[in-house]
Protein backbone atom coordinates (compact mmCIF):
# COMPACT_ATOMS: atom_id res chain seq x y z
CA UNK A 1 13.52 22.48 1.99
CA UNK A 2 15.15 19.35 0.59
CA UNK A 3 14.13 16.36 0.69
CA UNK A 4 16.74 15.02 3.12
CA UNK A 5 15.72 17.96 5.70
CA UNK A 6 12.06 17.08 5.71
CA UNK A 7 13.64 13.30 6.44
CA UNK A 8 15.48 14.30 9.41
CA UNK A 9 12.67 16.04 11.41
CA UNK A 10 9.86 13.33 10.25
CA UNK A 11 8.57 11.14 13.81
CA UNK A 12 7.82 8.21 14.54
CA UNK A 13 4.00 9.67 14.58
CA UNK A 14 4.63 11.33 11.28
CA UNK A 15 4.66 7.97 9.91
CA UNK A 16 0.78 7.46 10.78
CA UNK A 17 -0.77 8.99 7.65
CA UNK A 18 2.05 8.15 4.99
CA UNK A 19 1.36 4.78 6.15
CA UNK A 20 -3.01 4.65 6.36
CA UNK A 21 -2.55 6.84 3.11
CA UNK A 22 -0.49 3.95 1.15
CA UNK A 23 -3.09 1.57 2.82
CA UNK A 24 -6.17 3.80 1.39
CA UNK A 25 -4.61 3.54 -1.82
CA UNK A 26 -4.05 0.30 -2.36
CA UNK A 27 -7.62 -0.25 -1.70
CA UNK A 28 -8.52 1.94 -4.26
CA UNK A 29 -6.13 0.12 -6.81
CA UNK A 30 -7.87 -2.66 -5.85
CA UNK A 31 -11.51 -1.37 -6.30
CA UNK A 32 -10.29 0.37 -9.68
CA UNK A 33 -8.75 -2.82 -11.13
CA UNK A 34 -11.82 -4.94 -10.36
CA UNK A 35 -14.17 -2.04 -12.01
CA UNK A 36 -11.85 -1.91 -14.95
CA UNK A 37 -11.69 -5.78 -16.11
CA UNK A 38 -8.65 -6.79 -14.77
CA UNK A 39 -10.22 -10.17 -14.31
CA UNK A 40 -12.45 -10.14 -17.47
CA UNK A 41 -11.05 -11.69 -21.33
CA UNK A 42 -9.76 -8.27 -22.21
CA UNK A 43 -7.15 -9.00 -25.55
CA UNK A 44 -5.12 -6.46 -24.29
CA UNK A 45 -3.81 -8.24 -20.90
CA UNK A 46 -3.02 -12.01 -21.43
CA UNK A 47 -3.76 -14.29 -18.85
CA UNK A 48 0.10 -14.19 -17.78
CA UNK A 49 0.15 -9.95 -17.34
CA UNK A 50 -3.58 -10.38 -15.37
CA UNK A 51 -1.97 -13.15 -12.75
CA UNK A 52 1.17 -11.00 -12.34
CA UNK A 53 -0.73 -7.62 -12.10
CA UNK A 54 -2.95 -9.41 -9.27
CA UNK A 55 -0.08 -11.12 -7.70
CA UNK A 56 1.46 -7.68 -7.72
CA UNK A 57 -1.26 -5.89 -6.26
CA UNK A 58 -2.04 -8.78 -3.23
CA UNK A 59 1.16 -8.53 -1.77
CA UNK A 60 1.36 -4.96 -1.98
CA UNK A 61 -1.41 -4.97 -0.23
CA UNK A 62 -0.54 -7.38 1.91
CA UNK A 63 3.00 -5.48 2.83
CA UNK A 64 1.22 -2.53 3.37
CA UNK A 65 -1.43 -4.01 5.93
CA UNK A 66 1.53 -5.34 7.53
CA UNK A 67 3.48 -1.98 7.81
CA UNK A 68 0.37 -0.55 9.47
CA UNK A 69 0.05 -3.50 11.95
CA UNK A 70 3.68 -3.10 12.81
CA UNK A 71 3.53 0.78 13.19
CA UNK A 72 0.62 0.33 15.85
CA UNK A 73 1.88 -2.13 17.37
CA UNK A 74 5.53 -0.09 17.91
CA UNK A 75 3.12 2.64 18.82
CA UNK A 76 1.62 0.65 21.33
CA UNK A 77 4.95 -0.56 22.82
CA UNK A 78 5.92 3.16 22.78
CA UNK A 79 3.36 3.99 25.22
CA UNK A 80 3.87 1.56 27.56
């Protein structure tokens, strides 16, 4: 199947675990980069790369939280 087949017959409640799966993840990015230093004095990440990485990984997080809002609440306006 290519990949453009398995787009045409995904729903809209296909969508529910691509989306709390991306969420998931980015919670364990988060977890991992706090375990691994990411905020300690490691000489191989300068300050700079550490405040990117984390400004990177907040508003991922933050878009993906907001994608799963959004889906329930379109899934909550669909069953109406």
């Amino acid at each position: 199947m290519t990949m453009a087949a398995a787009k045409e017959k995904m729903t809209f409640h296909d969508l529910e675990p691509l989306i709390c799966d991306a969420d998931n993840m980015m919670d364990v990015l988060v977890n991992m980069l706090d375990q691994t230093g990411l905020t300690s004095n490691d000489e191989v990440l300068t300050d700079r790369d550490r405040e990117l990485i984390s400004f990177m990984v907040n508003v991922a997080v933050d878009m993906t939280h907001k994608v799963k809002e959004a889906y329930y609440e379109a899934f909550k306006g669909k069953a109406s």
